[in-house]
C-alpha atoms as a PDB file:
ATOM      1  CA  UNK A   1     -37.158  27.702   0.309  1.00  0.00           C
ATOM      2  CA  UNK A   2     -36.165  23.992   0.024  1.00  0.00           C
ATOM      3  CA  UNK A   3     -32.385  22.732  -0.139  1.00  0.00           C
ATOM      4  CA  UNK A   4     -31.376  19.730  -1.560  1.00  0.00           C
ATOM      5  CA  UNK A   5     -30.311  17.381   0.912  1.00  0.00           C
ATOM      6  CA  UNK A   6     -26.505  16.788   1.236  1.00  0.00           C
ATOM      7  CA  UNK A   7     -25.550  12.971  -0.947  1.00  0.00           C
ATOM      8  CA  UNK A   8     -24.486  10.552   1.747  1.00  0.00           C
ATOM      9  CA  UNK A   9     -21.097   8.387   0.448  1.00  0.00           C
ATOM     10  CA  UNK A  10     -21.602   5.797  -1.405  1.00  0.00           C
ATOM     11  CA  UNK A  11     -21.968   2.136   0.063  1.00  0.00           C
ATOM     12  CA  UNK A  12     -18.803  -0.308   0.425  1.00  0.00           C
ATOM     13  CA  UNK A  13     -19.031  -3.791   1.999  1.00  0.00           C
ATOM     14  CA  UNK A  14     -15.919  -3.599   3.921  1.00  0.00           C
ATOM     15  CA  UNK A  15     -14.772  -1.788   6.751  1.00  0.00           C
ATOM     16  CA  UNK A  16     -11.059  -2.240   6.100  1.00  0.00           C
ATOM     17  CA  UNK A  17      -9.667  -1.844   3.095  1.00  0.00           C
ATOM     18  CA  UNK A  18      -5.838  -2.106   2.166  1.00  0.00           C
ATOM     19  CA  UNK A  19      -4.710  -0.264  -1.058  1.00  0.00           C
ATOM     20  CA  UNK A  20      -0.682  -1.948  -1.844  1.00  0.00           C
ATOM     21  CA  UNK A  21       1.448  -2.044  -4.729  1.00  0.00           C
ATOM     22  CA  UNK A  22       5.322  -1.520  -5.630  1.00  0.00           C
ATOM     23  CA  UNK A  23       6.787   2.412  -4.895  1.00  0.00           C
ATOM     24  CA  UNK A  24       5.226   4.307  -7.735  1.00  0.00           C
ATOM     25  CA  UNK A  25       1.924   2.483  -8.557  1.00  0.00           C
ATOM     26  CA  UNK A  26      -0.510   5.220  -7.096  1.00  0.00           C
ATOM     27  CA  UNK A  27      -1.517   3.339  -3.738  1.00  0.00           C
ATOM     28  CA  UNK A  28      -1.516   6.131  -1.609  1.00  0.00           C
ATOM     29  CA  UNK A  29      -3.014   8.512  -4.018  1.00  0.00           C
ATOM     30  CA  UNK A  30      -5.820   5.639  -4.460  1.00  0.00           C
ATOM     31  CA  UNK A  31      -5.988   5.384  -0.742  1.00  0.00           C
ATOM     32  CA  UNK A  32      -6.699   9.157  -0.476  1.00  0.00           C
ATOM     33  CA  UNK A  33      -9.607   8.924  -2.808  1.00  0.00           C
ATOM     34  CA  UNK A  34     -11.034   6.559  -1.893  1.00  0.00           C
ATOM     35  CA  UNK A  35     -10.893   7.363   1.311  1.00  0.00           C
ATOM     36  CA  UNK A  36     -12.189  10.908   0.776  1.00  0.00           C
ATOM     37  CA  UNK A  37     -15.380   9.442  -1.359  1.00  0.00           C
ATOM     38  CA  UNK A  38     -16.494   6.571   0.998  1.00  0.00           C
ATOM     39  CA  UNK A  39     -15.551   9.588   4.039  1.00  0.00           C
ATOM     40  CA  UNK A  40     -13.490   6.556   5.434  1.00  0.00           C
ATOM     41  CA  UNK A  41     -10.399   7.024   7.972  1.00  0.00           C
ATOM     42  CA  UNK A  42      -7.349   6.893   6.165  1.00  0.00           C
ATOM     43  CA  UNK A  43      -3.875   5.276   8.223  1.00  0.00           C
ATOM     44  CA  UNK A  44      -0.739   6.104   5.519  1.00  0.00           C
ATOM     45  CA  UNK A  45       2.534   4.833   6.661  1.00  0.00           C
ATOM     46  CA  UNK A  46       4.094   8.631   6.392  1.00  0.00           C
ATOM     47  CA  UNK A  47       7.497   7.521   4.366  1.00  0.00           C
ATOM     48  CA  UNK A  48       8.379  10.836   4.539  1.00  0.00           C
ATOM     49  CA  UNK A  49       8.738  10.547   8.532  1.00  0.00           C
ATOM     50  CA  UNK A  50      11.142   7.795   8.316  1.00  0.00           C
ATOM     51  CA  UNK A  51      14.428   9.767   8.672  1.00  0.00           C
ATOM     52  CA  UNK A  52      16.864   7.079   7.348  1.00  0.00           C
ATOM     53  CA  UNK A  53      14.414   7.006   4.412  1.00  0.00           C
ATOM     54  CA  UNK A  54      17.173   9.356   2.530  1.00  0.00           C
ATOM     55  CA  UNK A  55      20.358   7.627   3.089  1.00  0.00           C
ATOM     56  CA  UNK A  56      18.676   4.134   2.198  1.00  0.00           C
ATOM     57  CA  UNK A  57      18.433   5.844  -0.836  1.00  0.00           C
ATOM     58  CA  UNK A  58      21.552   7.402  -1.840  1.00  0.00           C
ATOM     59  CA  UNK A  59      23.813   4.892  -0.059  1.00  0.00           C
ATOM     60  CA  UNK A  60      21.277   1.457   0.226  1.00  0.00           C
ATOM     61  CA  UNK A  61      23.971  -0.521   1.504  1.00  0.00           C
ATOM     62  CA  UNK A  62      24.599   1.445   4.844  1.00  0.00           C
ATOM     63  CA  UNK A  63      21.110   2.575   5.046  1.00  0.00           C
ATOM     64  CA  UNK A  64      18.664  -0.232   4.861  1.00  0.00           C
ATOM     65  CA  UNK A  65      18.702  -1.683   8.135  1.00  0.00           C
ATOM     66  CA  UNK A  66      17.358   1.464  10.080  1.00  0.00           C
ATOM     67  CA  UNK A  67      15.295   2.653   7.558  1.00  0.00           C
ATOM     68  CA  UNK A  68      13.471  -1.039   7.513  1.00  0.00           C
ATOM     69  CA  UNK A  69      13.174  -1.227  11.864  1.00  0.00           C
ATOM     70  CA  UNK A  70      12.069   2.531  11.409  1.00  0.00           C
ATOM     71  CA  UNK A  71       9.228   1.250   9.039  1.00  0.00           C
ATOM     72  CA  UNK A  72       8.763  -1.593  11.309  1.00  0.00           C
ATOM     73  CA  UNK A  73       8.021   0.308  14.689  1.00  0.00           C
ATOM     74  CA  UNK A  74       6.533   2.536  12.977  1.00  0.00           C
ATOM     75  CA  UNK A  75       3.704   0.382  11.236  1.00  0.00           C
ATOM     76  CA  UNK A  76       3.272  -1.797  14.677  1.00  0.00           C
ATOM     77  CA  UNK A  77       2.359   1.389  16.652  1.00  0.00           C
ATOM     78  CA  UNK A  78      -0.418   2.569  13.702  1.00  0.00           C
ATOM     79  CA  UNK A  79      -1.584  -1.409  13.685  1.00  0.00           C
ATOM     80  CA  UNK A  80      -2.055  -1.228  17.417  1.00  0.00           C
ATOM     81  CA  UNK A  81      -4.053   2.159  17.707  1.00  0.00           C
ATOM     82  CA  UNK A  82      -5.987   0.423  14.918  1.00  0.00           C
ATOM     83  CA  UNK A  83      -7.035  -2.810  17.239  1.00  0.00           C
ATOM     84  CA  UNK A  84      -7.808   0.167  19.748  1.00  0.00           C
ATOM     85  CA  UNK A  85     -10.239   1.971  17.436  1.00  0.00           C
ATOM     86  CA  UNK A  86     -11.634  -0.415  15.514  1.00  0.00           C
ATOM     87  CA  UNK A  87     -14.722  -0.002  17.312  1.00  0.00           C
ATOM     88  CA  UNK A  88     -15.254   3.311  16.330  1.00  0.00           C
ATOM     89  CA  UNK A  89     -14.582   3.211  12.687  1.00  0.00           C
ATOM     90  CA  UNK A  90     -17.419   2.366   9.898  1.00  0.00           C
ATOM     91  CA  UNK A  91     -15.003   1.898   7.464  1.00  0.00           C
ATOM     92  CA  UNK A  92     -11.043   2.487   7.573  1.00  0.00           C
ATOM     93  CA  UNK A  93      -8.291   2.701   4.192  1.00  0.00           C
ATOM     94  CA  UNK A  94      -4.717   1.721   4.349  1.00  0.00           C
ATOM     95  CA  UNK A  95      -1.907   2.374   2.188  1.00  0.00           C
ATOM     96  CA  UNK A  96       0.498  -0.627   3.780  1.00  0.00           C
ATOM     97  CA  UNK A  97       0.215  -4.340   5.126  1.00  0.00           C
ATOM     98  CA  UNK A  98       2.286  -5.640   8.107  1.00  0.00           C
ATOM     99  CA  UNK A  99       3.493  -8.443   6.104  1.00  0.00           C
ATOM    100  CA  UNK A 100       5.005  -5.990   3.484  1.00  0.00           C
ATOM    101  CA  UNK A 101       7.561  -4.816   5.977  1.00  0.00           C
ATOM    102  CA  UNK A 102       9.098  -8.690   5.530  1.00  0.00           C
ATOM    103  CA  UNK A 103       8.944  -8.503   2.138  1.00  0.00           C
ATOM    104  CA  UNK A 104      11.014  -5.282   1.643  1.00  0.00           C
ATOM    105  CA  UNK A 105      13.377  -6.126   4.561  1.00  0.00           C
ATOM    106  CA  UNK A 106      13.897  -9.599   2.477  1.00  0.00           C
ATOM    107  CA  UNK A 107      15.051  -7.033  -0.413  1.00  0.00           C
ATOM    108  CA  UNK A 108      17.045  -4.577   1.000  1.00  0.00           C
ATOM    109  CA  UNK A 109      18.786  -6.630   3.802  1.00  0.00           C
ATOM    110  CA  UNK A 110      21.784  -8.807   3.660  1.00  0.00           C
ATOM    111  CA  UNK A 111      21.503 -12.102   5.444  1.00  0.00           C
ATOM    112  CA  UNK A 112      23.027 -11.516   8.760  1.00  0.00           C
ATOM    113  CA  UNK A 113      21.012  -8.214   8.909  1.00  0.00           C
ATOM    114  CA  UNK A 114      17.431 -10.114   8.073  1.00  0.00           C
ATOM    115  CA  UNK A 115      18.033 -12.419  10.658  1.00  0.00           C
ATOM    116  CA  UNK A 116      18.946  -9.849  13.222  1.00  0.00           C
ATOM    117  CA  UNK A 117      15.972  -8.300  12.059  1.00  0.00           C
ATOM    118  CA  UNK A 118      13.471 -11.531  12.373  1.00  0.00           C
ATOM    119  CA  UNK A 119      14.480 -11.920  16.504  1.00  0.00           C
ATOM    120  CA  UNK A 120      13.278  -8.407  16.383  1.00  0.00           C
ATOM    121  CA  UNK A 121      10.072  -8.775  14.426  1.00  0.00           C
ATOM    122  CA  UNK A 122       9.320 -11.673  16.202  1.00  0.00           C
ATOM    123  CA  UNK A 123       9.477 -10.605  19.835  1.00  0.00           C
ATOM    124  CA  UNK A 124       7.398  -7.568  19.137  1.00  0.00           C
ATOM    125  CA  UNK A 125       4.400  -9.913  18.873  1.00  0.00           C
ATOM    126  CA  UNK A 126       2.520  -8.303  16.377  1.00  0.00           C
ATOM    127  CA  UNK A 127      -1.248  -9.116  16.130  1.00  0.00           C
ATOM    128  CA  UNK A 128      -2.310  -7.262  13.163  1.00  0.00           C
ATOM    129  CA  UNK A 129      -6.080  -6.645  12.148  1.00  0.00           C
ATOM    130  CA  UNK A 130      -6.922  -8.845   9.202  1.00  0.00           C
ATOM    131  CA  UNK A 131      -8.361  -6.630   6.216  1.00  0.00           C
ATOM    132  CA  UNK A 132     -11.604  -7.088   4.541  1.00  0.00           C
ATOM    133  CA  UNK A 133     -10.118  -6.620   0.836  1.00  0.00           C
ATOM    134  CA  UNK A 134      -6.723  -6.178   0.072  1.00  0.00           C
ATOM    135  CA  UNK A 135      -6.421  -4.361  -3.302  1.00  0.00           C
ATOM    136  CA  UNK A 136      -2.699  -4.779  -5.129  1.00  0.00           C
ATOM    137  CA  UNK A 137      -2.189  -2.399  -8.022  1.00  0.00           C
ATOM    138  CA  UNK A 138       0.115  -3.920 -10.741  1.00  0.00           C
ATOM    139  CA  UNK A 139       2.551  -2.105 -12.625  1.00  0.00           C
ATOM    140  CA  UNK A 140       5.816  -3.026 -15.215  1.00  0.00           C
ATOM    141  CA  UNK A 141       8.784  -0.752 -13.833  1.00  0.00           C
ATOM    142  CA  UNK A 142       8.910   1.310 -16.830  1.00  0.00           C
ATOM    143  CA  UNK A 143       5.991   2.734 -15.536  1.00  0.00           C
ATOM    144  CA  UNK A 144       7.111   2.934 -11.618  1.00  0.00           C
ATOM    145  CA  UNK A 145      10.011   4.629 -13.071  1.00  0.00           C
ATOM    146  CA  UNK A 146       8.080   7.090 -14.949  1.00  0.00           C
ATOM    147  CA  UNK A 147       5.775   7.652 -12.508  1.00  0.00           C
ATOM    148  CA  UNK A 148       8.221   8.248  -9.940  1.00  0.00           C
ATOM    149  CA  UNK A 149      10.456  10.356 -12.087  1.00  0.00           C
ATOM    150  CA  UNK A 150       6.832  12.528 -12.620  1.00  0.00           C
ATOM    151  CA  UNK A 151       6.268  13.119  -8.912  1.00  0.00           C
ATOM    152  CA  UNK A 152       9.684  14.608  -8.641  1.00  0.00           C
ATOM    153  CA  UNK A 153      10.421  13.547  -4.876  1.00  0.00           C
ATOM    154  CA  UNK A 154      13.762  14.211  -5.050  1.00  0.00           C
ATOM    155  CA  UNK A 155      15.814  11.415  -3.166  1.00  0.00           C
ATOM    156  CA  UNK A 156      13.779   8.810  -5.354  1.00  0.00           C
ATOM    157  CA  UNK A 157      15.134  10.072  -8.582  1.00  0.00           C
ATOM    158  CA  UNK A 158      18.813   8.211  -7.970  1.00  0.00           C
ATOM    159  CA  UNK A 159      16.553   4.800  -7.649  1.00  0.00           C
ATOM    160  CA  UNK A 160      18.110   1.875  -9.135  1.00  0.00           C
ATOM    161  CA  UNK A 161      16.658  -0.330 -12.043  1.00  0.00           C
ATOM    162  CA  UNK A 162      17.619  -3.092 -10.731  1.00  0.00           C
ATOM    163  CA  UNK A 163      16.675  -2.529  -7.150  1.00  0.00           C
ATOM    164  CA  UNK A 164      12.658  -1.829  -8.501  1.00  0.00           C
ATOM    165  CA  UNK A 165      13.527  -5.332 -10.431  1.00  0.00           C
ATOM    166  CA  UNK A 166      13.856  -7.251  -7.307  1.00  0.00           C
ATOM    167  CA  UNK A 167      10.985  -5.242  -5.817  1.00  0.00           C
ATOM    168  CA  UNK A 168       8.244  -6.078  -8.051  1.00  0.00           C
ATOM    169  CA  UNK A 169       9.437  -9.532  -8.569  1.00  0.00           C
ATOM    170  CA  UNK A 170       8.936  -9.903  -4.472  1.00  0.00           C
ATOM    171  CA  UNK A 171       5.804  -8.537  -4.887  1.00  0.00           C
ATOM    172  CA  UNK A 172       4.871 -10.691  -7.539  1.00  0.00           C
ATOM    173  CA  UNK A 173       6.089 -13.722  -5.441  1.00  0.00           C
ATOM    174  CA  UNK A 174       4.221 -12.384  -2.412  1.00  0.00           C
ATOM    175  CA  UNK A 175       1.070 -12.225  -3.723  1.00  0.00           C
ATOM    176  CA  UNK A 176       0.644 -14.976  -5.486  1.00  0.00           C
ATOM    177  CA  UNK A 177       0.629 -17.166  -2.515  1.00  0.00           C
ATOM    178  CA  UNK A 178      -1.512 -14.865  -0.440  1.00  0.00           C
ATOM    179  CA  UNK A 179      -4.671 -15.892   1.228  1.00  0.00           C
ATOM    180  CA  UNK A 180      -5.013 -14.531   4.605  1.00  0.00           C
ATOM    181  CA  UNK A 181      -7.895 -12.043   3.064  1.00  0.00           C
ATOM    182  CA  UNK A 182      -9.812 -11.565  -0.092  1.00  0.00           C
ATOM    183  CA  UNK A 183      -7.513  -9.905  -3.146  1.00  0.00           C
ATOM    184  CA  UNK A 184      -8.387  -8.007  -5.945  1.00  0.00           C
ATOM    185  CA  UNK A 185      -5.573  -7.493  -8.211  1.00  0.00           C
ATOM    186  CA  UNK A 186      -5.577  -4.361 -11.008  1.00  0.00           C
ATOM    187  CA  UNK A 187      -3.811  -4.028 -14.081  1.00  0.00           C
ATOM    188  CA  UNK A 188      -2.467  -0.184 -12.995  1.00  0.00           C
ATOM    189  CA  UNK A 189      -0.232  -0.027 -15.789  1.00  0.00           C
ATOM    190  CA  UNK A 190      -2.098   1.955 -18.274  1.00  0.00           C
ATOM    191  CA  UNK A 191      -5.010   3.428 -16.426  1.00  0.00           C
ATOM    192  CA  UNK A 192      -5.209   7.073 -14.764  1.00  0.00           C
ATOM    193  CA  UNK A 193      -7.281   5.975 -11.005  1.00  0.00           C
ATOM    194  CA  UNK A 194      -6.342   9.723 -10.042  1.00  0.00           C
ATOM    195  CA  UNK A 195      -6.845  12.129 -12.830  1.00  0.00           C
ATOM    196  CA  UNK A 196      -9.971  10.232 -14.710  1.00  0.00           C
ATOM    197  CA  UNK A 197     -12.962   9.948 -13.069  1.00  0.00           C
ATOM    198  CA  UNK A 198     -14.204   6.964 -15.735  1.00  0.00           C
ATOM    199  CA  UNK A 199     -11.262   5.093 -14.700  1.00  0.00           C
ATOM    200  CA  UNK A 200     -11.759   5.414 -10.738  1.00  0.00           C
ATOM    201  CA  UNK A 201     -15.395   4.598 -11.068  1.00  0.00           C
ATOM    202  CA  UNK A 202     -14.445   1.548 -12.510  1.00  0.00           C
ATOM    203  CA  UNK A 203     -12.217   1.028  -9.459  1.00  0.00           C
ATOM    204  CA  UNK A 204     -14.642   1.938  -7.278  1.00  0.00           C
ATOM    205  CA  UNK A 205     -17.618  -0.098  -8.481  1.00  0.00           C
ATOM    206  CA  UNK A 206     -14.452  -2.904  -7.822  1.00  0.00           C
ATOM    207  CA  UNK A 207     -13.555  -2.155  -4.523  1.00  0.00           C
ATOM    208  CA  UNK A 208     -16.793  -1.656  -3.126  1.00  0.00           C
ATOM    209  CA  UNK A 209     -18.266  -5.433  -3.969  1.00  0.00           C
ATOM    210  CA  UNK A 210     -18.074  -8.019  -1.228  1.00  0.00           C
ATOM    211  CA  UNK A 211     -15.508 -10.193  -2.157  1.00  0.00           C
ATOM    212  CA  UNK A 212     -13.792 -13.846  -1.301  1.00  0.00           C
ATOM    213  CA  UNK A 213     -10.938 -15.337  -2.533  1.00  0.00           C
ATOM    214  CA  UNK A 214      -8.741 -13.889  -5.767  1.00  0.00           C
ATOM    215  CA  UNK A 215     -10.442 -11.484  -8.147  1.00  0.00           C
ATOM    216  CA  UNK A 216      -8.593  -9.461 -11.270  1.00  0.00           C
ATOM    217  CA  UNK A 217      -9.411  -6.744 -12.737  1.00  0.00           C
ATOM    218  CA  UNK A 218      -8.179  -4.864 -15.950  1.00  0.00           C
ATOM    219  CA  UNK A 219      -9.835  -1.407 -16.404  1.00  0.00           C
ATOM    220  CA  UNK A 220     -11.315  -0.834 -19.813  1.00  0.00           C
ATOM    221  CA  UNK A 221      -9.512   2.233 -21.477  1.00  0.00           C
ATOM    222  CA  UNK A 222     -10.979   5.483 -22.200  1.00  0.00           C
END
């Protein structure tokens, strides 16, 4: 008696791919699943171990600063056991770039505090892997603030409108002038990645093209 053999994953043309977006957007969940199709490694930056994560939220003035050098350690050690493996790895997924960390301490931190926090940034010396794709999921903040309200995580539910304001603005800002790896940017604002499989094939088929340069996408509905 015969078996059918077991389907291998399907092809990508990268071997690191970066999944990043504004709180809310779905990058880790995307990260996951694509992860678990392509039977990539998957390196998440584990918010939830960040224990100053909590009071940035309920008190962001007194709170910011450790929760963004927390964030910051935290992210150089994963980079640097990535250098370390990178032999190893067919393909890997990420949820967060290095550069990100800037862009959210630029938000959260007041002057004096970002510059303290620049000395340290810079004499860590960080030599992050460059990724193959970098996909950044676009969303208005009525939808991060649905979506967020939805997963129910209950220190994000106090989150200010005008702090996710800033937020996707600096994203906006941010990517628009990056170029240090190819982009693909999605319209995530109206499309279920997660919980329809026409949508995430769509995605997929996306992600898994070689790519240079600045590429957009905007999922067809259905």
């Amino acid at each position: 008696m015969s078996t059918a053999p077991a389907s291998s994953p399907p092809a990508c043309a990268h071997r690191h791919v970066v999944i990043e977006g504004p709180i809310g957007v779905g990058k880790t969940s995307l990260a996951r699943k694509l992860a678990l199709l392509y039977g990539a490694d998957l390196v998440l930056e584990r918010a939830e171990e960040n224990p100053f994560l909590e009071r940035f939220y309920r008190s962001p003035r007194t709170g910011a600063f450790p929760a963004q050098l927390h964030f910051l350690f935290q992210r150089v050690r994963q980079l640097r056991q990535l250098r370390q493996s990178d032999l190893f790895s067919p393909l890997r997924i990420t949820d967060f770039l290095l550069e990100k960390d800037r862009l959210f301490a630029r938000v959260t931190l007041d002057d004096e505090e970002y510059a303290l926090y620049e000395q340290v940034y810079e004499r860590l010396a960080i030599d992050a892997p460059v990724p193959d794709l970098v996909v950044y999921l676009q969303a208005p903040v009525e939808v991060l603030q649905d979506r967020i309200a939805r997963r129910g995580i209950r220190y994000e539910q106090g989150m200010e409108r005008e702090y996710l304001d800033r937020l996707v603005d600096a994203y906006t800002r941010f990517f628009h002038l990056y170029d240090a790896a190819p982009l693909l940017i999605v319209n995530a604002a109206d499309i279920d990645f997660i919980g329809n499989d026409a949508h995430f094939a769509q995605l997929e088929t996306e992600v898994s093209r070689p790519r240079r340069g600045r590429h957009y996408f905007n999922p067809f509905r259905g």
